[in-house]
Protein backbone atom coordinates (compact mmCIF):
# COMPACT_ATOMS: atom_id res chain seq x y z
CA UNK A 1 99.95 27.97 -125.07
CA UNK A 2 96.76 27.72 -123.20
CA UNK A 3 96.99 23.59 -123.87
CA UNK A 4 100.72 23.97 -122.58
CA UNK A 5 100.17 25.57 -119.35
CA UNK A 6 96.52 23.21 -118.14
CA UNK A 7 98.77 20.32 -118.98
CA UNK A 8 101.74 21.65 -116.94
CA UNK A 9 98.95 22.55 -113.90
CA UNK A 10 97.62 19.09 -114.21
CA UNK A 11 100.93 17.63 -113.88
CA UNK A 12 101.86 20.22 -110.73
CA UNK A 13 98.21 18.98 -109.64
CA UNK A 14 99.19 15.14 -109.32
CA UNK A 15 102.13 15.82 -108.11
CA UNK A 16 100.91 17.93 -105.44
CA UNK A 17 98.67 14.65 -104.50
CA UNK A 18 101.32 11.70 -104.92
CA UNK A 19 103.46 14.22 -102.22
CA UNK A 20 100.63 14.42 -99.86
CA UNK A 21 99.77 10.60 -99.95
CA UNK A 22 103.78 9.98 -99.71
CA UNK A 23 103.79 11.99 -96.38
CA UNK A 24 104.83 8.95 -93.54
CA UNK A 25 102.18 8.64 -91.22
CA UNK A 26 102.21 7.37 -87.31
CA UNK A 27 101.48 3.86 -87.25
CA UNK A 28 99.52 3.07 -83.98
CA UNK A 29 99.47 -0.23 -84.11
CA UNK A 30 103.44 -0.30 -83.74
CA UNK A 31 103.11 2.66 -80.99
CA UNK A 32 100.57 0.16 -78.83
CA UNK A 33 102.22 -2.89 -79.37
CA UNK A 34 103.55 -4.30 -75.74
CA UNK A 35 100.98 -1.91 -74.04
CA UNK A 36 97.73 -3.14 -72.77
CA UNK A 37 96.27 -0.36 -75.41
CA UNK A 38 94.59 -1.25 -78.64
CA UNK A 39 93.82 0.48 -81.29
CA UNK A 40 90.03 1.12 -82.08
CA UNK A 41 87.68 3.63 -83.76
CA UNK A 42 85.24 5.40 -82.13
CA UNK A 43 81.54 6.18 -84.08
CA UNK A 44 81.59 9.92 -82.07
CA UNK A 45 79.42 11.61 -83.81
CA UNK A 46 79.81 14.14 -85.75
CA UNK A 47 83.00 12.47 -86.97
CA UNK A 48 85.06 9.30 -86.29
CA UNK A 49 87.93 9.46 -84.19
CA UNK A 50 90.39 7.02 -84.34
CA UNK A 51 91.66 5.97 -80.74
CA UNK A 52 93.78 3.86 -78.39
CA UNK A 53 92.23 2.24 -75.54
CA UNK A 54 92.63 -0.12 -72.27
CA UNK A 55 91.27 -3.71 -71.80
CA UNK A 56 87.72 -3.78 -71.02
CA UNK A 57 87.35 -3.68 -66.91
CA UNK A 58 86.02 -1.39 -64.63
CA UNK A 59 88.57 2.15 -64.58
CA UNK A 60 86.81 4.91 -61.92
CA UNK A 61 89.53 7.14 -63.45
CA UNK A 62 90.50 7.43 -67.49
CA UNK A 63 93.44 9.88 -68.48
CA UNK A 64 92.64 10.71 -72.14
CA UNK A 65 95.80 12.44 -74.32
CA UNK A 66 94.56 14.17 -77.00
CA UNK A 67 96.12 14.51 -79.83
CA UNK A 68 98.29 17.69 -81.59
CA UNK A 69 97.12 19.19 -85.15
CA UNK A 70 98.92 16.68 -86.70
CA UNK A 71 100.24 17.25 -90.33
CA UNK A 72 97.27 20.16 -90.65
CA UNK A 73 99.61 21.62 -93.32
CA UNK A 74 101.97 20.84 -96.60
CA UNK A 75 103.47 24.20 -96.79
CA UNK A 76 103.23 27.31 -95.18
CA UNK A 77 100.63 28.24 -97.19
CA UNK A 78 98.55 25.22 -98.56
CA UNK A 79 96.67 22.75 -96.00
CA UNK A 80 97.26 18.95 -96.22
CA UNK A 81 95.30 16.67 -97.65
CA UNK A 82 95.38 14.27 -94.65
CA UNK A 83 96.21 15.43 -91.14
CA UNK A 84 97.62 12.51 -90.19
CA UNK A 85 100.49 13.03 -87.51
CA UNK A 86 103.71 11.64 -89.18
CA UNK A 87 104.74 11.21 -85.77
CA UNK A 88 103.03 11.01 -82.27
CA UNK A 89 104.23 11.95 -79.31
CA UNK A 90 101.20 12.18 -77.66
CA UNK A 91 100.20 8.72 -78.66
CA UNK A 92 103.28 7.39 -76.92
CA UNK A 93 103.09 8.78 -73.99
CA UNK A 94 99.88 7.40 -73.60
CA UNK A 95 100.92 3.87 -74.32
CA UNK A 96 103.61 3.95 -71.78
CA UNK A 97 101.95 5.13 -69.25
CA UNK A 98 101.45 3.27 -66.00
CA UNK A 99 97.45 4.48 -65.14
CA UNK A 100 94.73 3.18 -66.66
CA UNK A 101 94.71 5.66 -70.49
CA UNK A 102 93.37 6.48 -73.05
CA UNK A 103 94.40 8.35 -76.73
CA UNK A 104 92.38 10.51 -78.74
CA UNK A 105 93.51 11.12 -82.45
CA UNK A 106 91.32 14.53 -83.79
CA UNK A 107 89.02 14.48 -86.28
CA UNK A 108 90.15 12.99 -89.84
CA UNK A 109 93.57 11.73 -88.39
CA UNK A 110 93.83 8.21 -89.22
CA UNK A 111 90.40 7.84 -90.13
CA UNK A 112 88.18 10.33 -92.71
CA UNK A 113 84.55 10.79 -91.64
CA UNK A 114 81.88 11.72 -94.11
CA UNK A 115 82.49 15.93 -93.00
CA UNK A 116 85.92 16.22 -92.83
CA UNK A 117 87.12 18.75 -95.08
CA UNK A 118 90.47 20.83 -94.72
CA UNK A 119 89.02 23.99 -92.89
CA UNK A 120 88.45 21.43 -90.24
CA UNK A 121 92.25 21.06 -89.31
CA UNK A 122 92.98 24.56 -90.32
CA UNK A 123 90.26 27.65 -89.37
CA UNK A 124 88.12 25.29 -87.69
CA UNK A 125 90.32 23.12 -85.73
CA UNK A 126 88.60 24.45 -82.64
CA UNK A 127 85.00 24.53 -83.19
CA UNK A 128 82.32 23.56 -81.78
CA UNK A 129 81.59 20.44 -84.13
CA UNK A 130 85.06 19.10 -82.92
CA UNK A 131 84.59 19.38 -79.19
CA UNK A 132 80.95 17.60 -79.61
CA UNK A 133 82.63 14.42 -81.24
CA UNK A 134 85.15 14.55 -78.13
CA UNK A 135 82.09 15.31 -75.91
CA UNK A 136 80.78 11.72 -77.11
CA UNK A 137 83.68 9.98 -77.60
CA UNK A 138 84.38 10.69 -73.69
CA UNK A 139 80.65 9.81 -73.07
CA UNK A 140 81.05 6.63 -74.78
CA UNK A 141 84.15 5.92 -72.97
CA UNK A 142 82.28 6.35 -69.72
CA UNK A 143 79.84 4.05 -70.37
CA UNK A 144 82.76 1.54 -71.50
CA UNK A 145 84.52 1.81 -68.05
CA UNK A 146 82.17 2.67 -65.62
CA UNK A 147 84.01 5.81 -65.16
CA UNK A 148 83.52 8.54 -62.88
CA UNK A 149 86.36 10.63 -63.50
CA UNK A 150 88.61 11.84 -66.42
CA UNK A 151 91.88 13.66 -66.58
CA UNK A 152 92.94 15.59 -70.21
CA UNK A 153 96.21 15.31 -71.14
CA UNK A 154 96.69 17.73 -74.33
CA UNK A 155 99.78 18.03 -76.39
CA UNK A 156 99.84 21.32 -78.90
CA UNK A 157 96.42 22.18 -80.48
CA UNK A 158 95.03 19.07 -78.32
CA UNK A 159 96.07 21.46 -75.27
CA UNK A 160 93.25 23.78 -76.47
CA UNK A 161 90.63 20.93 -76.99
CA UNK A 162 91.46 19.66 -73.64
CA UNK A 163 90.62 22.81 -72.07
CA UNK A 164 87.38 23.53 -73.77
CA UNK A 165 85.99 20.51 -72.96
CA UNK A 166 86.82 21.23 -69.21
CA UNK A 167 85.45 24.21 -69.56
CA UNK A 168 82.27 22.26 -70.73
CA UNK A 169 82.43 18.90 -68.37
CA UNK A 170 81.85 18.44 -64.82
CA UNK A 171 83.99 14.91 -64.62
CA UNK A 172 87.14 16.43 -65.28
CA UNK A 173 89.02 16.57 -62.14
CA UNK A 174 92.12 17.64 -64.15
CA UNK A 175 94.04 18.78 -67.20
CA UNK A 176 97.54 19.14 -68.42
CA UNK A 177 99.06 20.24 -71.46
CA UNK A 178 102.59 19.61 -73.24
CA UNK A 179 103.54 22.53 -75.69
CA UNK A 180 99.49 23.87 -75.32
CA UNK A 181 98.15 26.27 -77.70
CA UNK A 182 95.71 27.75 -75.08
CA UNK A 183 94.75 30.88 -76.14
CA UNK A 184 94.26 30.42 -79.54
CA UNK A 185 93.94 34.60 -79.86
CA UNK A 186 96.88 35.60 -78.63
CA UNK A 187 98.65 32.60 -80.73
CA UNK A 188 97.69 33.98 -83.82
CA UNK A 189 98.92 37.52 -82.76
CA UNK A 190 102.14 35.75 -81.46
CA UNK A 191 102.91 34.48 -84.91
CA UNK A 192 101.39 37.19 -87.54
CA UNK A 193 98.84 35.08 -88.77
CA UNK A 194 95.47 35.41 -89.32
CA UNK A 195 92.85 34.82 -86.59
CA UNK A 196 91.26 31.22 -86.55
CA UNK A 197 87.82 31.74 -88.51
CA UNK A 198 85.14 29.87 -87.10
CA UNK A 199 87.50 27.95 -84.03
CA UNK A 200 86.66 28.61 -80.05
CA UNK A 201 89.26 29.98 -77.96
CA UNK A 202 90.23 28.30 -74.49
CA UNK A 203 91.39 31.53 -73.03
CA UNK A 204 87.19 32.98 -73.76
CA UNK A 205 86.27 30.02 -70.91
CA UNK A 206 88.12 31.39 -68.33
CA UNK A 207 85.81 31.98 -65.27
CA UNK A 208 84.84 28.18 -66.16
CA UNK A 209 88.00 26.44 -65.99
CA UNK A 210 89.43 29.12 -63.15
CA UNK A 211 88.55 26.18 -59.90
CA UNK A 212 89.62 22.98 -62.15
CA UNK A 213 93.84 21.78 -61.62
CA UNK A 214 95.85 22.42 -64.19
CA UNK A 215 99.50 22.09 -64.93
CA UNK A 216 100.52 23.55 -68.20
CA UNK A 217 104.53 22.40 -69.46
CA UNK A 218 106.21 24.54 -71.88
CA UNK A 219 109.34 24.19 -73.72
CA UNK A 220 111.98 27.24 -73.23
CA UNK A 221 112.98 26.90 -77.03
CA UNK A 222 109.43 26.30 -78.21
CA UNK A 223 109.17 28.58 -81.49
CA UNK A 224 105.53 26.99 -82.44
CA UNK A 225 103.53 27.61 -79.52
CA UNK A 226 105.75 30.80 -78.13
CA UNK A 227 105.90 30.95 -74.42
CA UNK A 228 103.50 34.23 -74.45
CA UNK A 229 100.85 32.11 -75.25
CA UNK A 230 100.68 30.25 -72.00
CA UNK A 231 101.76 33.83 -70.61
CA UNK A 232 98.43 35.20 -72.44
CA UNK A 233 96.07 32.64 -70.94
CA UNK A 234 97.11 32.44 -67.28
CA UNK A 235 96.73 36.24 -67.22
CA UNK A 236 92.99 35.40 -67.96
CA UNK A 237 92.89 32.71 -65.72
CA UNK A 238 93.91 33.68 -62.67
CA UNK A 239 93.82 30.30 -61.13
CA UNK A 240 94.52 29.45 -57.50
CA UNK A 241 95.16 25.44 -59.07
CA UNK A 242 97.13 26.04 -62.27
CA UNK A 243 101.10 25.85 -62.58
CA UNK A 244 103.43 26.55 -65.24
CA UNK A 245 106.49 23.89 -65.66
CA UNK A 246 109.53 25.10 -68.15
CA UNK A 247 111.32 22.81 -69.83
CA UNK A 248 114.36 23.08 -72.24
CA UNK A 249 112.58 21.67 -75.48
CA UNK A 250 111.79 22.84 -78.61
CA UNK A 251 107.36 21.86 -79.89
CA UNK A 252 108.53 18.47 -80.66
CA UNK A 253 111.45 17.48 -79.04
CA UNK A 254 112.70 17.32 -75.21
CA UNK A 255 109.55 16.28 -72.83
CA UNK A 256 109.80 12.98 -72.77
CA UNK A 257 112.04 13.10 -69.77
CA UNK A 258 109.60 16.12 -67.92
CA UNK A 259 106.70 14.22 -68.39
CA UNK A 260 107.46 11.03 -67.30
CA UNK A 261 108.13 12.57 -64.32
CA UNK A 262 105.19 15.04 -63.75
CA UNK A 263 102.81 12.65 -65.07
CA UNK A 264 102.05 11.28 -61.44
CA UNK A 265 103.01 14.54 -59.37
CA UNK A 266 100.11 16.30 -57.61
CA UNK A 267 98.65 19.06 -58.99
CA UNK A 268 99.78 22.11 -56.95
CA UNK A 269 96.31 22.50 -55.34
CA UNK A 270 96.11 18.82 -54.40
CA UNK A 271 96.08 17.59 -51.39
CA UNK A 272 98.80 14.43 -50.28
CA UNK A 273 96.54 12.06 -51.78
CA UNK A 274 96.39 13.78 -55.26
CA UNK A 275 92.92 14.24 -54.59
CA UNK A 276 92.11 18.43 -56.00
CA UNK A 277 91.07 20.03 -52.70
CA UNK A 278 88.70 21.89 -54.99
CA UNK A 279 86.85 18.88 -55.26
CA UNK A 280 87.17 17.54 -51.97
CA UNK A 281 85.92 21.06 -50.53
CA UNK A 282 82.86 20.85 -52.55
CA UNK A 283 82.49 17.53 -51.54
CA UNK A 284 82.44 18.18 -47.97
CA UNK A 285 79.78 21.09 -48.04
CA UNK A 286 77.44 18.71 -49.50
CA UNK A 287 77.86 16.32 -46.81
CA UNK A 288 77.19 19.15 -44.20
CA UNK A 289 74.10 20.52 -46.70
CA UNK A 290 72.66 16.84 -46.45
């Protein structure tokens, strides 16, 4: 019996592997080709992160989209073995857009680094480890570019890297986020599960990202990310430079459309020449300090 049933678990075992290696996976090089982006991996310490990026030239302004949590789970209950997104909406909006771009896969999507293990797309999707490798990716990127000035664009969980990095940066002159988990707390809550162990939470940075635009999009029929988590965060926030757009779309489907549009609008604080009068303000009383 005992022989029976470890043969019958090994079996289940391989199984379970051959399904998660069978999973379809985005393919970036088909996503990039007939953009100027090309696919590349960046050595961002503490892991890898596999990327999409411009021709080499001189860009005073990168937007970088930033990934979702990809395929972070096999079931309901059991994480992936690769978090691969199967799909990437994130990673085409960045190749079709018009400015000069950037896209940021997360940790272990596309490419495994020596530390990725599963809690890091599961518990730990949000720690601090994670935000440092995005920290130097967007360092390295700088140095790339000559670039002064970076705008996030986060889709799902990548809304909630996005922000913490803001809350971290002083070259980000903007962020917005399509279907954005940004308050990881009141996410959890919103779907009965259990707290993320060992993740930061967006929504604990508020007083830090309360001056920097923002434009958060939601989708009305969004049962993932439920609209009372963007409810949750601006609450916090209380921002004088943040908007909420609505748009009828489920997590994965229906803002192609929305964004292509609000892509280039003006952040609701800017002034005509999409310049954040945050900035400009601060800007000026230097000049009058000097």
């Amino acid at each position: 019996m005992k022989a029976t049933f470890s043969l019958l678990a090994g079996l289940a075992l391989i199984i379970g592997i051959t399904s998660g290696c069978a999973v379809p996976q985005a393919n970036l090089d088909e996503i990039s080709a007939g953009s100027t982006l090309k696919p590349v991996t960046i050595d961002s310490k503490p892991y890898s992160l596999k990327a999409m990026v411009p021709p080499d030239g001189y860009y005073a302004r990168l937007r970088v989209y930033i990934e979702g949590d990809g395929h972070a789970w096999a079931t309901s209950s059991t994480p992936s073995l690769d978090p691969t997104p199967s799909t990437s909406l994130t990673a085409h909006f960045a190749a079709t857009d018009t400015r000069p771009t950037v896209y940021l896969a997360r940790p272990c999507q596309f490419v495994m680094s020596a530390g990725c293990n599963q809690k890091l797309w599961t518990d730990e999707r949000f720690n601090a480890s994670v935000i440092e490798a995005y920290n130097n990716a967007l360092n390295t990127l700088k140095i790339k570019y000559d670039t002064t000035e970076v705008e996030l664009i986060g889709y799902s969980g990548g809304g909630a890297v996005a922000l913490l990095l803001a809350a971290q940066r002083d070259d980000v002159v903007g962020v917005q986020t399509i279907a954005g988990n940004l308050d990881t707390e009141a996410w959890t809550r919103a779907k009965g599960l259990i707290p993320l162990e060992g993740s930061l939470n967006p929504a604990d940075y508020t007083e830090r990202l309360r001056n920097i635009p923002q434009r958060h999009i939601v989708g009305t029929q969004d049962t993932t990310v439920p609209f009372e988590v963007t409810q949750a965060y601006m609450a916090k926030l209380r921002g004088q430079c943040a908007e909420v757009i609505s748009v009828d779309a489920s997590h994965n489907e229906g803002f192609e459309q929305k964004w292509t549009t609000m892509r280039g609008t003006p952040y609701a604080c800017s002034d005509k020449q999409g310049r954040p009068q945050a900035l400009k303000l601060v800007a000026t009383a230097t000049a009058k300090a000097d």
